[in-house]
PDB file of N, CA and C in Angstrom:
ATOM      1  N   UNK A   1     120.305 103.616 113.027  1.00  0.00           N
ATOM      2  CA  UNK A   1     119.559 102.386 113.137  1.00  0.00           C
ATOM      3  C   UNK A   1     118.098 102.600 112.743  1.00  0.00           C
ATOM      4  N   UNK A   2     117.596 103.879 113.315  1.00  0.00           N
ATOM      5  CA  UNK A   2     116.230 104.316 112.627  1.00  0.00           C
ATOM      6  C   UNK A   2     115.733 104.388 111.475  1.00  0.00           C
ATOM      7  N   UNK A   3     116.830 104.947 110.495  1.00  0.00           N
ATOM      8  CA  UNK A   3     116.531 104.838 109.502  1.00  0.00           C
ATOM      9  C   UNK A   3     116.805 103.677 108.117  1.00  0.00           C
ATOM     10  N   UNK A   4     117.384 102.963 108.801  1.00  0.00           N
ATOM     11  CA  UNK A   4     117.773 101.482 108.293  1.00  0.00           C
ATOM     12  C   UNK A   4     116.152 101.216 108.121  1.00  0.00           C
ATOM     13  N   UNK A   5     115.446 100.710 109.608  1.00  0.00           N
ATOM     14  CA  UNK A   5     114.706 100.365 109.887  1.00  0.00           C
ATOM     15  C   UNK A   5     113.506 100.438 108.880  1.00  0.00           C
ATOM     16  N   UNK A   6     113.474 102.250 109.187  1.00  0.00           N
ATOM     17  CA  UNK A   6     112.419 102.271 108.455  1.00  0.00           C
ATOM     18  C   UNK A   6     112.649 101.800 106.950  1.00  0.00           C
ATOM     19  N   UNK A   7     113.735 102.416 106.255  1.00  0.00           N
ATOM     20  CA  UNK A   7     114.116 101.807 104.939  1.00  0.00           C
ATOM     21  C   UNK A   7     113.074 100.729 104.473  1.00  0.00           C
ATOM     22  N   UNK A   8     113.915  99.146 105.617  1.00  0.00           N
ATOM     23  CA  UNK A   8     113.630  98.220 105.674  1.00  0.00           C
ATOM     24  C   UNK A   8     111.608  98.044 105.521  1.00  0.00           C
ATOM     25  N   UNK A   9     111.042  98.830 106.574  1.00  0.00           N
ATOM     26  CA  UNK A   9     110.020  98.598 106.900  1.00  0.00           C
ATOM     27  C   UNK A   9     109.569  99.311 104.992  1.00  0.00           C
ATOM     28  N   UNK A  10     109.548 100.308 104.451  1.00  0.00           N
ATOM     29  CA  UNK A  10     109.100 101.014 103.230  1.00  0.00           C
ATOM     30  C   UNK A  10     109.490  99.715 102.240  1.00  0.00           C
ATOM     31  N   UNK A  11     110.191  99.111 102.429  1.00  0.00           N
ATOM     32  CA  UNK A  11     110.711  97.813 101.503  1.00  0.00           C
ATOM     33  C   UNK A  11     109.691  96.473 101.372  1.00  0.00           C
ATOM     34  N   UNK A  12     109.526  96.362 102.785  1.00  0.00           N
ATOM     35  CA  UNK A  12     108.729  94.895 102.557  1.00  0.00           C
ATOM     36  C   UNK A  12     107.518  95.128 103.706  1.00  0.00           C
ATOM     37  N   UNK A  13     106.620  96.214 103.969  1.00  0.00           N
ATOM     38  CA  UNK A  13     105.788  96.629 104.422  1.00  0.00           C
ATOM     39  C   UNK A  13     104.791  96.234 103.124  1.00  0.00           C
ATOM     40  N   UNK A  14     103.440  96.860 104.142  1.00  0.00           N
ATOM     41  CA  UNK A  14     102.052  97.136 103.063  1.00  0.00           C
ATOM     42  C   UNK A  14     102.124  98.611 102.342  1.00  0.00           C
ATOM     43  N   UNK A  15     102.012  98.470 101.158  1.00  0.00           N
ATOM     44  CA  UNK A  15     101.508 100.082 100.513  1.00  0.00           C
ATOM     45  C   UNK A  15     100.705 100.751 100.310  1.00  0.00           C
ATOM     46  N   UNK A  16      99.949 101.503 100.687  1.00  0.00           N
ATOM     47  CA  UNK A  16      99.018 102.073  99.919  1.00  0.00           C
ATOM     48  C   UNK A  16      99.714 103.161  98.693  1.00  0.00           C
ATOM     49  N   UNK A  17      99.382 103.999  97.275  1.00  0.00           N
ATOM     50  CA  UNK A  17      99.893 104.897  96.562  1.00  0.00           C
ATOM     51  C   UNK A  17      98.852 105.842  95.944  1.00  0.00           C
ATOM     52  N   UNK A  18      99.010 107.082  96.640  1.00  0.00           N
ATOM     53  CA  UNK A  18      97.969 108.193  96.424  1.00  0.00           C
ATOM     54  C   UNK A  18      98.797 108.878  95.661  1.00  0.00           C
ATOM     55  N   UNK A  19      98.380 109.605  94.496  1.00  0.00           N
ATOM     56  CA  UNK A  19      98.924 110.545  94.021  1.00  0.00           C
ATOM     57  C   UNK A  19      98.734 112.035  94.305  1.00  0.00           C
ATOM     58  N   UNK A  20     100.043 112.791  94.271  1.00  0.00           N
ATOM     59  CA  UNK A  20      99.458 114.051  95.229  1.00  0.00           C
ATOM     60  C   UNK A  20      99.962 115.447  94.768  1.00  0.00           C
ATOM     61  N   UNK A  21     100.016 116.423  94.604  1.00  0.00           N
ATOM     62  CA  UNK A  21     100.911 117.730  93.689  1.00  0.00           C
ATOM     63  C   UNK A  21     102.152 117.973  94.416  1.00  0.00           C
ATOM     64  N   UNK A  22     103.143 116.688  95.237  1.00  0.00           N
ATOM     65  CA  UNK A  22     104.195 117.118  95.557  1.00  0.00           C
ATOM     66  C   UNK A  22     104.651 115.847  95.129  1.00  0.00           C
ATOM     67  N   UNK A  23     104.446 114.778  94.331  1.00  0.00           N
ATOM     68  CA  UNK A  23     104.584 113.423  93.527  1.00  0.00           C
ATOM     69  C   UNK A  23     103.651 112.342  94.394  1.00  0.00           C
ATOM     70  N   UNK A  24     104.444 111.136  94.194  1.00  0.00           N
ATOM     71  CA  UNK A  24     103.708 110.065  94.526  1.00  0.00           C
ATOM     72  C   UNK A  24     103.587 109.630  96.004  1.00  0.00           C
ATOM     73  N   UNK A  25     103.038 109.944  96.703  1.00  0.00           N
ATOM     74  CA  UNK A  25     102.848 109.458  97.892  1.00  0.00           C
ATOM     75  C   UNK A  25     102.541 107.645  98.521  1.00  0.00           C
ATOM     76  N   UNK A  26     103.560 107.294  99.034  1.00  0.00           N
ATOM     77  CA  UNK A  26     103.310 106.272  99.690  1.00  0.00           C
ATOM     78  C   UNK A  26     103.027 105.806 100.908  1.00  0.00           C
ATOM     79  N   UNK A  27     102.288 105.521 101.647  1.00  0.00           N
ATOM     80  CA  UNK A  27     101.518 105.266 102.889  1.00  0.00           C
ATOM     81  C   UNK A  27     102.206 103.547 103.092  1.00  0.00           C
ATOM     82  N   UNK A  28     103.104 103.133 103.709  1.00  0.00           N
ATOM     83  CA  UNK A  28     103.742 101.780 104.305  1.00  0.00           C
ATOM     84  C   UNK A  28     103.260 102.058 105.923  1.00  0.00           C
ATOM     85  N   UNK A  29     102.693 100.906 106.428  1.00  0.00           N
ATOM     86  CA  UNK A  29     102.344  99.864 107.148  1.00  0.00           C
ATOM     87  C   UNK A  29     103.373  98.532 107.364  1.00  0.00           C
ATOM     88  N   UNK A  30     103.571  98.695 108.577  1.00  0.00           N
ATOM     89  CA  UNK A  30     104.964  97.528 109.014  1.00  0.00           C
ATOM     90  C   UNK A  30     105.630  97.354 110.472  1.00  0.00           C
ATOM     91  N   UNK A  31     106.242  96.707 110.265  1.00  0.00           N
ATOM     92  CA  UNK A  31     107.046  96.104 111.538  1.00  0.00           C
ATOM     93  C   UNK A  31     108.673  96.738 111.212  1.00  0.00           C
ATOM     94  N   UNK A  32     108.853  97.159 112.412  1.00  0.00           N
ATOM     95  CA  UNK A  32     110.547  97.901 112.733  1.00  0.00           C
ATOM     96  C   UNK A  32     110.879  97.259 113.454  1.00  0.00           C
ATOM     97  N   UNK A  33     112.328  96.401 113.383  1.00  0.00           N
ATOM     98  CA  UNK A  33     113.117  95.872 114.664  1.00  0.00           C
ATOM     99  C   UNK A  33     113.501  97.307 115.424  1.00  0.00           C
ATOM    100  N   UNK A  34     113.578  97.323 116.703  1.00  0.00           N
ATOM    101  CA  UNK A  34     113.687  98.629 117.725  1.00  0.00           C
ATOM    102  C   UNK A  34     115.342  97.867 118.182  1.00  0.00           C
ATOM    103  N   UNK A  35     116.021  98.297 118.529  1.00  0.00           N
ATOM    104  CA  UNK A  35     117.710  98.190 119.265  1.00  0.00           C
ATOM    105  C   UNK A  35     117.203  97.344 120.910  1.00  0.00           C
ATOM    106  N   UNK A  36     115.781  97.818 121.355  1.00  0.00           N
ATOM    107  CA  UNK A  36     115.595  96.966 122.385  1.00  0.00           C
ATOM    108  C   UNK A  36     115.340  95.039 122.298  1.00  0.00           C
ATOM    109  N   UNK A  37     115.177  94.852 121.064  1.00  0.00           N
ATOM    110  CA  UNK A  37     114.279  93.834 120.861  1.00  0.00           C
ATOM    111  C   UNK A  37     113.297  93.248 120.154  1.00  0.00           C
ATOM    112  N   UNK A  38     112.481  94.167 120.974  1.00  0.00           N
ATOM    113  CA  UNK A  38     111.213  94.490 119.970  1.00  0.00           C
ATOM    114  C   UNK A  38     110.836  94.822 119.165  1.00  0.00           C
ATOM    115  N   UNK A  39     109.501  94.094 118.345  1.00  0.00           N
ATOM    116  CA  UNK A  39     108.849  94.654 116.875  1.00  0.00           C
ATOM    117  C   UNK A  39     107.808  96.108 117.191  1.00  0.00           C
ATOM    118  N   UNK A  40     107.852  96.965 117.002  1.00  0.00           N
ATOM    119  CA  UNK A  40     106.937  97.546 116.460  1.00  0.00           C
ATOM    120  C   UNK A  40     106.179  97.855 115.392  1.00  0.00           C
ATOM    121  N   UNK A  41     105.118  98.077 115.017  1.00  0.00           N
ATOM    122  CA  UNK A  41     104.130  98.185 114.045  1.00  0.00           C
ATOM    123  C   UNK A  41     104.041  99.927 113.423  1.00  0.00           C
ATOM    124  N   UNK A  42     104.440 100.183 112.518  1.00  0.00           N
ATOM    125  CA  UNK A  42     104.619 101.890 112.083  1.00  0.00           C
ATOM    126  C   UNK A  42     103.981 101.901 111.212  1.00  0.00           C
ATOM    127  N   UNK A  43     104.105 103.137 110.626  1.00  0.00           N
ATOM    128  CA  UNK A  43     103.265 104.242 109.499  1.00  0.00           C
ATOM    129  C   UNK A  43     104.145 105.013 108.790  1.00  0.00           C
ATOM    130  N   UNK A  44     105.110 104.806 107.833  1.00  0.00           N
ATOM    131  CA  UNK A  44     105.663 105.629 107.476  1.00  0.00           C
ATOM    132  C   UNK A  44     104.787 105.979 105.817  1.00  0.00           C
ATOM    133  N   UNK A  45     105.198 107.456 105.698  1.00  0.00           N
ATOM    134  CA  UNK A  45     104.885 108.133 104.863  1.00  0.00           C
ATOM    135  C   UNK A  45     106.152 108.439 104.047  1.00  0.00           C
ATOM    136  N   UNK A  46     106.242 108.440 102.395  1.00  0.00           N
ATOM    137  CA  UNK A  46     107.200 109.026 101.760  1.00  0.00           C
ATOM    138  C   UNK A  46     106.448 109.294 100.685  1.00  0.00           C
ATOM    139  N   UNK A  47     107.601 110.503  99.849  1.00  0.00           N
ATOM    140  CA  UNK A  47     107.048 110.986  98.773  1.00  0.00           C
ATOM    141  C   UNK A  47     108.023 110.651  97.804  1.00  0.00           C
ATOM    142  N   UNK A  48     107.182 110.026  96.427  1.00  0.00           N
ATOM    143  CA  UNK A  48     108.934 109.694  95.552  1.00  0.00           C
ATOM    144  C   UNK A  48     108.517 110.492  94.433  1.00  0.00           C
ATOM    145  N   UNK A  49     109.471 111.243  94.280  1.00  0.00           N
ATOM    146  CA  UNK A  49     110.261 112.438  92.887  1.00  0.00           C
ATOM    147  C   UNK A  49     111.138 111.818  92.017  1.00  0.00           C
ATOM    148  N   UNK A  50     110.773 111.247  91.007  1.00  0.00           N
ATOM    149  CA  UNK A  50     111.631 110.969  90.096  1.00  0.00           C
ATOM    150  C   UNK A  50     112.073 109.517  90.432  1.00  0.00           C
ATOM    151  N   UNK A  51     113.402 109.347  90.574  1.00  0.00           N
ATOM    152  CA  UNK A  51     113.568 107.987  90.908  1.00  0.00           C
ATOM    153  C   UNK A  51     114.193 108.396  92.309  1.00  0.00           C
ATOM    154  N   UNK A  52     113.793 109.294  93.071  1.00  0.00           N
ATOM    155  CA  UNK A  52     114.161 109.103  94.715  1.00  0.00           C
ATOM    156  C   UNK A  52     112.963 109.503  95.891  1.00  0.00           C
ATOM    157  N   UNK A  53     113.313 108.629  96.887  1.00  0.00           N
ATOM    158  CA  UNK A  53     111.960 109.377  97.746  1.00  0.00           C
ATOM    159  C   UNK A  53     111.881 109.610  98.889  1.00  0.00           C
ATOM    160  N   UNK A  54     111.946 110.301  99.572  1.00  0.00           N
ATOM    161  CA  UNK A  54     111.896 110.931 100.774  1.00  0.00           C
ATOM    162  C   UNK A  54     110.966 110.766 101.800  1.00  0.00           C
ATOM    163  N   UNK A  55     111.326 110.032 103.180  1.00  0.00           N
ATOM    164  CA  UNK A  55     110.848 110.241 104.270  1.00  0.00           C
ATOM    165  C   UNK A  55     110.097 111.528 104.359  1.00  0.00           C
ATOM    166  N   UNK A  56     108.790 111.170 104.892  1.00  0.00           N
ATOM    167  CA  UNK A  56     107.753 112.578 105.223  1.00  0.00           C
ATOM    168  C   UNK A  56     107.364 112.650 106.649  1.00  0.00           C
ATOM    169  N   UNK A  57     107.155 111.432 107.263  1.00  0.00           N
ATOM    170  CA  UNK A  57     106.800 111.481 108.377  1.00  0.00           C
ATOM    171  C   UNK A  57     106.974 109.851 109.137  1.00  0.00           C
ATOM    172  N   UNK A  58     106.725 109.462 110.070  1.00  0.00           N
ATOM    173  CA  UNK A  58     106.645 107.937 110.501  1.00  0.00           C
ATOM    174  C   UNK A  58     105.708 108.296 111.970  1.00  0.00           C
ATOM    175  N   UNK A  59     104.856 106.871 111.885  1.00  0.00           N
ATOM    176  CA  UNK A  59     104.413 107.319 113.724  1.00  0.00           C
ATOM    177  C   UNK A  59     103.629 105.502 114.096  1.00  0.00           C
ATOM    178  N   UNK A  60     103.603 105.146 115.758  1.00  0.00           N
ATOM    179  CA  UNK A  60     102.816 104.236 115.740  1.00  0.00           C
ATOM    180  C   UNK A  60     101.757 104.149 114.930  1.00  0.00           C
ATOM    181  N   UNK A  61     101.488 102.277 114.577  1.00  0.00           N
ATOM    182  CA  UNK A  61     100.430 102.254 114.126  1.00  0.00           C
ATOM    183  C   UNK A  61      99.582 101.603 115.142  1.00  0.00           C
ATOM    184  N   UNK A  62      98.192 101.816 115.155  1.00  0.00           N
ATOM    185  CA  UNK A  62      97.255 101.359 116.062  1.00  0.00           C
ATOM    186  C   UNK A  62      96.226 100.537 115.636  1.00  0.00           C
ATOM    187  N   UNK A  63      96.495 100.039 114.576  1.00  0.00           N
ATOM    188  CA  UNK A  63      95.738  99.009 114.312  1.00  0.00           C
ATOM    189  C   UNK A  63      94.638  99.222 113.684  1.00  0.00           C
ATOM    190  N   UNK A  64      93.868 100.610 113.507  1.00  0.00           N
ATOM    191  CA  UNK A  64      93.014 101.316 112.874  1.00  0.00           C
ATOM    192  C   UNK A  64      93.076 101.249 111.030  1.00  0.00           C
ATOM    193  N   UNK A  65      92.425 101.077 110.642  1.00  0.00           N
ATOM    194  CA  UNK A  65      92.150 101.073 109.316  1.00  0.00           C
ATOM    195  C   UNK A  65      93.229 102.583 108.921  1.00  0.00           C
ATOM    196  N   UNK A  66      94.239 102.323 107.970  1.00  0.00           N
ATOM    197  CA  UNK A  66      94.619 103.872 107.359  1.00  0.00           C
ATOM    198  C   UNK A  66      94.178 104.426 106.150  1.00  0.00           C
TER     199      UNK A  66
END
């Protein structure tokens, strides 16, 4: 379900795109449906290689400028 989520959230989230010496880095900003209910607000990080891209990290977001 987590990773649906995030999927979802890397899909129709905010982007930022830094380029970086392990490819393209994307910085998404978003909302995750949680199994309780609730929205939360995340941070996921991926890196895309070619035409695929990989989860790097995810964590609350706090509302702070990223």
């Amino acid at each position: 379900m987590l990773a649906e989520a995030l999927r979802g959230q890397a899909r129709n989230g905010t982007a930022k795109t830094i380029a970086s010496r392990w490819g393209t880095k994307h910085v998404v900003t978003g909302e995750i449906d949680a199994p309780n209910g609730r929205r939360y607000n995340i941070v996921s990080v991926w890196i895309a290689e070619e035409a695929t891209a990989r989860l790097v990290t995810a964590y609350p977001f706090e509302g702070k400028d990223e």
